[in-house]
Each structure stands twice: as structure tokens, then as C-alpha cells.
Protein backbone atom coordinates (compact mmCIF):
# COMPACT_ATOMS: atom_id res chain seq x y z
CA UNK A 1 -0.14 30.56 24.22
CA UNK A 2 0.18 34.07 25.79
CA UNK A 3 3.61 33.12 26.18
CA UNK A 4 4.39 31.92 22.56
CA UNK A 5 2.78 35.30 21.62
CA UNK A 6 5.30 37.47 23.33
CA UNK A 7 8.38 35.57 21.83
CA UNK A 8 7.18 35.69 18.65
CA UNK A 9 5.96 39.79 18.88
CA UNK A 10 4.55 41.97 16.26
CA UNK A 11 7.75 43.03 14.58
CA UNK A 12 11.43 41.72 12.96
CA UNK A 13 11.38 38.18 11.09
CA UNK A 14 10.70 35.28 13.08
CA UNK A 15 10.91 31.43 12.86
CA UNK A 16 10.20 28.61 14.84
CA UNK A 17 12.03 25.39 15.00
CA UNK A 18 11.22 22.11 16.29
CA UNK A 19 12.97 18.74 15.82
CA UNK A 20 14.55 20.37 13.02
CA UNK A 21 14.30 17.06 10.78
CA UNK A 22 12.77 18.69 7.83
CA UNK A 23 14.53 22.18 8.09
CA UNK A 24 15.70 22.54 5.03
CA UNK A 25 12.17 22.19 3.37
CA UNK A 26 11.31 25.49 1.48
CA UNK A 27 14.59 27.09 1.14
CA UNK A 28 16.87 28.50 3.20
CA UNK A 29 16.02 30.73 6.21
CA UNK A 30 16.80 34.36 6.42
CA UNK A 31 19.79 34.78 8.60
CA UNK A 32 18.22 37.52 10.65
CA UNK A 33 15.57 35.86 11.86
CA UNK A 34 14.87 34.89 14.90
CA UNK A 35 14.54 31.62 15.67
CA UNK A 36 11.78 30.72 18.96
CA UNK A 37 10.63 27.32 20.16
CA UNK A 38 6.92 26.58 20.00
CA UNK A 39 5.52 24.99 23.61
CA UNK A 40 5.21 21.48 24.54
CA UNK A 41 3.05 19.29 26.26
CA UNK A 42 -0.39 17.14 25.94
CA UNK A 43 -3.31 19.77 27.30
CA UNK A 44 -6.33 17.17 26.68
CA UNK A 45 -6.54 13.88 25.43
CA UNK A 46 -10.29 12.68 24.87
CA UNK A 47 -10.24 8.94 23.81
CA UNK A 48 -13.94 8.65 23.64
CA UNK A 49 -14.03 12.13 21.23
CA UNK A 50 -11.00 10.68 20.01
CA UNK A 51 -9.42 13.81 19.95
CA UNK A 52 -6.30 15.40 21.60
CA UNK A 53 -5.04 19.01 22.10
CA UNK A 54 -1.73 19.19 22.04
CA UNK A 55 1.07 21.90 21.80
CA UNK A 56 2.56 22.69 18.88
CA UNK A 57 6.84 21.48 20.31
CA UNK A 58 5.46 18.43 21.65
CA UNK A 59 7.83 15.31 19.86
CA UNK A 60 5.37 12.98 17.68
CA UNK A 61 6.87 9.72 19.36
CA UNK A 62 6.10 11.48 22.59
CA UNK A 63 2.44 11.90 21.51
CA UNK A 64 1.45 8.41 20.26
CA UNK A 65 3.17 7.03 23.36
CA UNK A 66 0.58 8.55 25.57
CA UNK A 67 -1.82 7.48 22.77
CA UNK A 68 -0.52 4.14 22.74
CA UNK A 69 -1.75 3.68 26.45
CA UNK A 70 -5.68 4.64 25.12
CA UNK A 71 -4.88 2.41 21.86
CA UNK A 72 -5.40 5.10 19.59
CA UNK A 73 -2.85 7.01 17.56
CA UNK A 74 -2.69 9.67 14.65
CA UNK A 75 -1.96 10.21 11.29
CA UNK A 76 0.82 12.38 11.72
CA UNK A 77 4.55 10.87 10.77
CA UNK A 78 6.67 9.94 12.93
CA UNK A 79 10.45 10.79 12.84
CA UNK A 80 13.10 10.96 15.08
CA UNK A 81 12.96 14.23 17.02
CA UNK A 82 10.03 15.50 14.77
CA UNK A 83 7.52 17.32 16.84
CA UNK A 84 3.59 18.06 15.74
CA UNK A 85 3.84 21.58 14.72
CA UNK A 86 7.11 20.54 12.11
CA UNK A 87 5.17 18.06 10.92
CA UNK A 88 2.07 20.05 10.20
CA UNK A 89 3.73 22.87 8.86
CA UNK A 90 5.97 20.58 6.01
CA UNK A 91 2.53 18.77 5.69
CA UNK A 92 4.13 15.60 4.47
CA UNK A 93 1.87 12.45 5.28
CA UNK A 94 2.58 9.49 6.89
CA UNK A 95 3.75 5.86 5.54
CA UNK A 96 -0.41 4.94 6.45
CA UNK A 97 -1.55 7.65 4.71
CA UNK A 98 -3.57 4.63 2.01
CA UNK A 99 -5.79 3.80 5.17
CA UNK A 100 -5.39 6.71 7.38
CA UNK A 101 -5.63 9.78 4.82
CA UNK A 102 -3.49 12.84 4.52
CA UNK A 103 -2.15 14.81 7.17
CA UNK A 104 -4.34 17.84 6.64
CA UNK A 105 -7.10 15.92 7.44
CA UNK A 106 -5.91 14.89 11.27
CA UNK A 107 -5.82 18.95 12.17
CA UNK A 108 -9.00 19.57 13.42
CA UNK A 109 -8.31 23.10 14.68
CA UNK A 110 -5.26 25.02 15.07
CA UNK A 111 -4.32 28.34 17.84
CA UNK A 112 -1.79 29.76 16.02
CA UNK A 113 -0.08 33.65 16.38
CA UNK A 114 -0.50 35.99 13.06
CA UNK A 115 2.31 38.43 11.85
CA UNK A 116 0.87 41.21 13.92
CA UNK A 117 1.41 38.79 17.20
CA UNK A 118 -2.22 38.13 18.04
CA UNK A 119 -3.48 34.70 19.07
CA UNK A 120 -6.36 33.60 16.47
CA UNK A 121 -7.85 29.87 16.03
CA UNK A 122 -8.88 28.09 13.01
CA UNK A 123 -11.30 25.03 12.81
CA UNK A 124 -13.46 23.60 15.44
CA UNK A 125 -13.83 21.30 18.30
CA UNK A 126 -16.16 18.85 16.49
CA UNK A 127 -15.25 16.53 13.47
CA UNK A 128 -18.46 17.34 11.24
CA UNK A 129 -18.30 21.25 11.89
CA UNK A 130 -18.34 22.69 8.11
CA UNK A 131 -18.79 25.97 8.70
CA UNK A 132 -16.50 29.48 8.00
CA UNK A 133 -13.23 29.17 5.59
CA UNK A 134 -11.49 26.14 6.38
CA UNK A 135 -7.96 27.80 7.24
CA UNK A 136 -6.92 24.66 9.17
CA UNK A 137 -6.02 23.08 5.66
CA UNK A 138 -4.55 26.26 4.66
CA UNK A 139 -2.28 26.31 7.30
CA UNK A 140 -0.91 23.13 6.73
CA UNK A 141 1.90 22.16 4.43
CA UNK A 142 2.44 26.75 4.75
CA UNK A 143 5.99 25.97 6.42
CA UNK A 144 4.93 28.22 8.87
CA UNK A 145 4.51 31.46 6.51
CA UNK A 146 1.05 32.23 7.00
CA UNK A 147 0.95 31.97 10.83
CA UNK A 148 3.10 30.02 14.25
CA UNK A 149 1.02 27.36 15.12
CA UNK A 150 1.09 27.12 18.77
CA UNK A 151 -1.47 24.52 19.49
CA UNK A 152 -3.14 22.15 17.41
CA UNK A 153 -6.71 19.71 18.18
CA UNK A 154 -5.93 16.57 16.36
CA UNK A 155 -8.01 13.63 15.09
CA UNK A 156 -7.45 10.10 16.61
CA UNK A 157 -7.68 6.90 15.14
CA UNK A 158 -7.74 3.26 16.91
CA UNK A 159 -4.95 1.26 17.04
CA UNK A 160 -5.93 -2.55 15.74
CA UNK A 161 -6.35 -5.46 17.59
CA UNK A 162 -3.44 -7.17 15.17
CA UNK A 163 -1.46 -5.32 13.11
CA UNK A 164 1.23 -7.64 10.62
CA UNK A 165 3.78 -6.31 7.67
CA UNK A 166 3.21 -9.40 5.15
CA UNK A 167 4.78 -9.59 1.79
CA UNK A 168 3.73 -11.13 -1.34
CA UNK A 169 6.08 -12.20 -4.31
CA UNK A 170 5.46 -11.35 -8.06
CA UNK A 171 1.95 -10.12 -7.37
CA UNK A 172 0.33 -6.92 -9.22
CA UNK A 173 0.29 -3.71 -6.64
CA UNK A 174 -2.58 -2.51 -7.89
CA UNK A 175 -4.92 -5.34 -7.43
CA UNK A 176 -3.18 -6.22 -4.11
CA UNK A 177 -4.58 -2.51 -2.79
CA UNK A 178 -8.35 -3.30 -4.10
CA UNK A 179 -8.60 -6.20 -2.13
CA UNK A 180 -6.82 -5.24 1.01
CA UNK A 181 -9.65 -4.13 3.89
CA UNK A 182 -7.47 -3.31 6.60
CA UNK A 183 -4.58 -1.72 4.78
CA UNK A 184 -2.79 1.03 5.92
CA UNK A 185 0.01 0.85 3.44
CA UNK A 186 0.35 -0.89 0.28
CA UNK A 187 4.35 -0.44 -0.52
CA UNK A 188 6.03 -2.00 -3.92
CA UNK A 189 9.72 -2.07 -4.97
CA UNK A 190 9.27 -3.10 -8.49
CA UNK A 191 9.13 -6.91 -7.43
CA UNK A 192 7.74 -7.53 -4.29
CA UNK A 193 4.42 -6.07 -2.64
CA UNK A 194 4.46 -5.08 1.11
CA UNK A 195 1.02 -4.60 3.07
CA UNK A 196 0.67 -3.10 7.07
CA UNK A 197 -2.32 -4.68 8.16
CA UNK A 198 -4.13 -3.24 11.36
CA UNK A 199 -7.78 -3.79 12.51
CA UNK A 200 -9.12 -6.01 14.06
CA UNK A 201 -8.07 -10.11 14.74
CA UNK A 202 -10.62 -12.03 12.16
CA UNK A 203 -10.27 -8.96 9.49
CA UNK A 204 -6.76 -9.09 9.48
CA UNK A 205 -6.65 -12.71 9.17
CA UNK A 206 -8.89 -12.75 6.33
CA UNK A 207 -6.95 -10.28 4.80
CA UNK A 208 -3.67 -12.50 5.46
CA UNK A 209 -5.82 -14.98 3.64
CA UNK A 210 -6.73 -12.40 0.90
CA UNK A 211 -2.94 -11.96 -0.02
CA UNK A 212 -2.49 -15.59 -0.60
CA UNK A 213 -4.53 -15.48 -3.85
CA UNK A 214 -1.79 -13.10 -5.54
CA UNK A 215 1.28 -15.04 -4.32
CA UNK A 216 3.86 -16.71 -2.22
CA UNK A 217 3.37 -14.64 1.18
CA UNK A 218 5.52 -14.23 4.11
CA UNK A 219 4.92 -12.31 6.95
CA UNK A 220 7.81 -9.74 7.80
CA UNK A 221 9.00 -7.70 11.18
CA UNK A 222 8.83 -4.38 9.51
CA UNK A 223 8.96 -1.95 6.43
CA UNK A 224 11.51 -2.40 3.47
CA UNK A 225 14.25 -0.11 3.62
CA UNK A 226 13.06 3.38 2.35
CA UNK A 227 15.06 5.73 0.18
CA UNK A 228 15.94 8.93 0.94
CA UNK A 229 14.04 10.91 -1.78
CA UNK A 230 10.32 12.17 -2.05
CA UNK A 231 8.93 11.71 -5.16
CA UNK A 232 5.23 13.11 -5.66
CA UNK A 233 3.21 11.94 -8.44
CA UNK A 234 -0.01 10.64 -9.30
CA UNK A 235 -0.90 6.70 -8.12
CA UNK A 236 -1.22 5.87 -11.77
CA UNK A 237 2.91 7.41 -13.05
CA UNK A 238 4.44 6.39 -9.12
CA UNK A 239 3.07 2.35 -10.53
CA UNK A 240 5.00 3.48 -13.90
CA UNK A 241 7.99 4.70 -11.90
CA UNK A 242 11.20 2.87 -13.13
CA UNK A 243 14.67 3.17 -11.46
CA UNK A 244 18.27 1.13 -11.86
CA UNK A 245 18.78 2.03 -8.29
CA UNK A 246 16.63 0.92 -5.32
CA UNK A 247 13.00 3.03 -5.00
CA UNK A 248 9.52 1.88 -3.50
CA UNK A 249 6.06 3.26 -4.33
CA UNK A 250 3.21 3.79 -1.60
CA UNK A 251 0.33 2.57 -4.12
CA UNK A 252 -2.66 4.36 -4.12
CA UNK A 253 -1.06 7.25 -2.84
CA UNK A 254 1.04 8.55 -5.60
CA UNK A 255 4.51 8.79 -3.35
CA UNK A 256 7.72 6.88 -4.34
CA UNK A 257 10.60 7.50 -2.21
CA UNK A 258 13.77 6.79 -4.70
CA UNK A 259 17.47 7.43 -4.83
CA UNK A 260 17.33 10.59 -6.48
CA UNK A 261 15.82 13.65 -5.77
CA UNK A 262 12.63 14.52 -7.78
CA UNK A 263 13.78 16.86 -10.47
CA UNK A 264 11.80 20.34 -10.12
CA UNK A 265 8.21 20.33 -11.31
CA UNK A 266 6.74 23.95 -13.33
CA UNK A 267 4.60 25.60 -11.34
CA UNK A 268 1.51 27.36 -13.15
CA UNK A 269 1.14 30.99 -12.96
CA UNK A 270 -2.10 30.47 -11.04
CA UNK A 271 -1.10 29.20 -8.57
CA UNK A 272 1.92 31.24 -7.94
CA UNK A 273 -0.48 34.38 -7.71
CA UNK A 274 -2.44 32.40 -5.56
CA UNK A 275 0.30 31.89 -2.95
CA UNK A 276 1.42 35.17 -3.20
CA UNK A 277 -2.19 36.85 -2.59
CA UNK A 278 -2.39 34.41 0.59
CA UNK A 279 0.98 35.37 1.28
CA UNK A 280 0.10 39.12 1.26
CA UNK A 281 -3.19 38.51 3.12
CA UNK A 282 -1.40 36.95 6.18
CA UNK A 283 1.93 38.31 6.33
CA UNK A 284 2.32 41.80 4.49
CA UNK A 285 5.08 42.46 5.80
CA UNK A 286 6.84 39.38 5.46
CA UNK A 287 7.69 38.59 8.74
CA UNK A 288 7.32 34.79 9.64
CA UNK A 289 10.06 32.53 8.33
CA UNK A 290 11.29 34.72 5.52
CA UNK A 291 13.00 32.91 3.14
CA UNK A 292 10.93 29.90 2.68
CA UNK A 293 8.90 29.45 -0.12
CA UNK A 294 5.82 26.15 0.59
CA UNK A 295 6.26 26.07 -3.56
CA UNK A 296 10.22 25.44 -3.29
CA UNK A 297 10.22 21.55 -2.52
């Protein structure tokens, strides 16, 4: 971290970049800042904590594949090239987020480097610390304007036993979700209902079982092609969401990736005063990735 704090300094705009696969998020970058590389590497895995400290560079796939050989894994998403700190700092959950939970909720505690280049940590070592302002949740989804996260102490969660796609023909999304135990996704494309099941052998099976009561089910390799575009709304309008061209909705969630981008969504007063008082708290001067704005998606 000492390191990471001398590249980044105490003065002149600064950015970091990592697998640059959600760059563009926020706006665009200030073309005089500089732009540093956060470290890599695992520091500590603790399966039986499940927990791992890991830098903030380090590329996700490169992270569950050591996880992998523990059979654990974490919430985080997984793109090519994406690394931790990228993904913490867009704060865009995973595809399991319906069984897994958001993303804000894997970062236990963060070591990150303020505007004035000092090293400060947020959160704790222990899941059911509750204590002090929980800045870990502030931090992510900030797009890296309130601090560089350098390091990050993430939650773990078990890979299953048996984990299946299965898809079910005609059948309402809804329901399917209420009755799914070992769900991690419940996907629908206006027609057809796709579950991930993961957990363990006799769970998933009755599950499997489960599905059969809504409709005709087959069990698939993977994931139905996803569109390009984000769409964040509540569960209730993404299961209202209507399209001519191809879109799926994660049910439950409230996400529907479609064809077209999302058109832009007011933003209350509040809450822009709010951003900018945090803003102003953190970085007065304005130093870490000027230009993008965490309310500009």
C-alpha cells in the first residue's frame, strides 16, 4: 500500500484503471489526469473465516480461480479483464445477485488512499462488526471519487455441491422465484424462465423437481444470451418491461439488460446535494478521477 500511496501523491488529478471494461461509466475522464495502476495479488485467503484480502488490480477470474480450489467464491462479477477494485468502484452486481446479494455487501473492509495521499481503512475484519460509519458501502459504486481503493477484505460464499441452468417454458417468473431454494438467478425473456441452481445435491434436485410444477423443463449448458444494456428498475416495472427487440429480466432483482440503453432517470435535488457534500468532504479539491460523476450512468 505504501507504494500505491506514493503514485497516487497528495496533489494533481489522479485515476486509476484496471481491466478497463467499465471505463466509460460516469463520464468521461479529465485529460490531465494521471492515470496509476492499483496492486495485484491475493495477501490472505481464510476459507474457514471465509474471507479473503485481496489487492485492489487483482483480475476477478484470477480470484475465484484460487477460490475455486477452496470451493468458495464471491459475489463480485466476473468479466473479462475486470479486476476487484473496477468492479467495486462501478458497484454493479453480479448475474447471482437473487441468491448472493449485492455487491456492497461482499466488501467487508476496504485500505484505500484519500485525496491528501494518506492510507486510511474502512470496515472491519469480522462479518457482524456494526460499529463506526459504515464507509465501506459508501465507497462502493463512488467510481473511485471519494478515495483509491488499494486493498479490499471480501466476503466468501460456498460453491454448491451441484450447480444446473434449467429452463422452464410458459411458466410465471414470479412464482418460479418464490419457490426456488437454491436460486442464484431467476432470468426471464418474456417467454421462457431460466434458473442457476447451486447448493447442495438433494436441494438442487428437489428444486429441479420444484420447476416441473410450472412447466415443460429442460436443463441447459449456460445463460441465455444477455443484451448489452443495463436497465435499473424496481422487480415489480423490470416483470412489466416490454421490448420488440430481444431483453431479459433478473427477477427479484429489478435489472433487465435490453437492446437499448436506459433513457436518463431525474435525479432529486436531495440527493444531488448529498453527493456533492460527500464529494466536498472527501475530495475538496477535486482531485481523484475528475470528471466522473457516480450520478451520470
Amino acid at each position: 500500500m505504501n507504494d500505491f500511496a506514493n503514485a497516487v501523491g497528495s496533489e494533481g488529478p489522479v485515476s486509476i484503471r484496471g481491466g478497463g471494461t467499465r471505463w466509460g461509466v460516469g463520464g468521461e475522464l479529465d485529460s490531465d489526469a494521471r492515470v496509476i495502476s492499483a496492486p495485484t495479488g491475493i495477501v490472505e485467503l481464510e476459507p474457514a473465516e471465509m474471507t479473503v484480502r485481496v489487492r485492489a488490480g487483482t483480475p476477478i477470474s484470477e480470484l475465484h480461480a484460487e477460490l475455486a480450489k477452496v470451493g468458495q467464491r464471491t459475489a463480485l462479477p466476473e468479466r473479462a479483464e475486470s479486476t476487484v477494485g473496477g468492479a467495486l468502484m462501478v458497484g454493479e452486481s453480479s448475474l447471482w445477485r437473487f441468491g448472493l446479494g449485492p455487491v456492497r455487501d461482499c466488501l467487508l473492509q476496504a485500505r484505500y488512499v484519500t485525496a491528501e495521499g494518506e492510507i486510511a481503512t474502512a470496515g472491519a475484519t469480522t462479518v457482524k462488526n456494526v460499529s463506526g460509519f459504515d464507509l465501506c458501502r459508501l465507497l462502493v459504486g463512488s467510481l473511485g471519487t471519494l478515495g483509491l481503493v488499494g486493498e479490499a477484505l471480501l466476503r466468501t460464499v460456498p460453491v454448491g455441491d451441484r450447480e444446473s441452468w434449467f429452463s422452464v417454458d410458459g411458466a410465471d417468473p414470479a412464482q418460479v422465484a418464490k419457490t426456488m431454494r437454491t436460486a442464484l438467478c431467476v432470468l426471464w425473456d418474456g417467454i421462457i424462465t431460466t434458473v442457476f441452481l447451486s447448493g447442495h445435491s438433494d436441494d438442487v434436485v428437489t428444486d429441479a423437481e420444484t420447476l416441473r410444477a410450472h412447466g415443460n423443463v429442460t436443463e441447459t449448458d449456460s445463460a441465455p444470451i444477455l443484451s448489452p444494456h443495463r436497465w435499473s428498475l424496481s422487480p415489480a416495472e423490470a416483470l412489466q418491461f416490454e421490448s420488440d427487440e430481444p431483453y431479459v429480466v433478473e427477477v427479484g432483482v429489478g435489472v433487465v439488460h435490453a437492446s437499448v440503453p436506459q433513457p436518463p432517470r431525474s435525479v432529486s435535488d436531495g440527493v444531488v446535494e448529498l453527493n456533492r457534500r460527500f464529494k466536498q468532504r472527501f475530495d475538496p479539491t477535486g482531485r481523484l478521477n475528475p470528471g466522473r460523476d457516480p450520478l451520470n450512468r
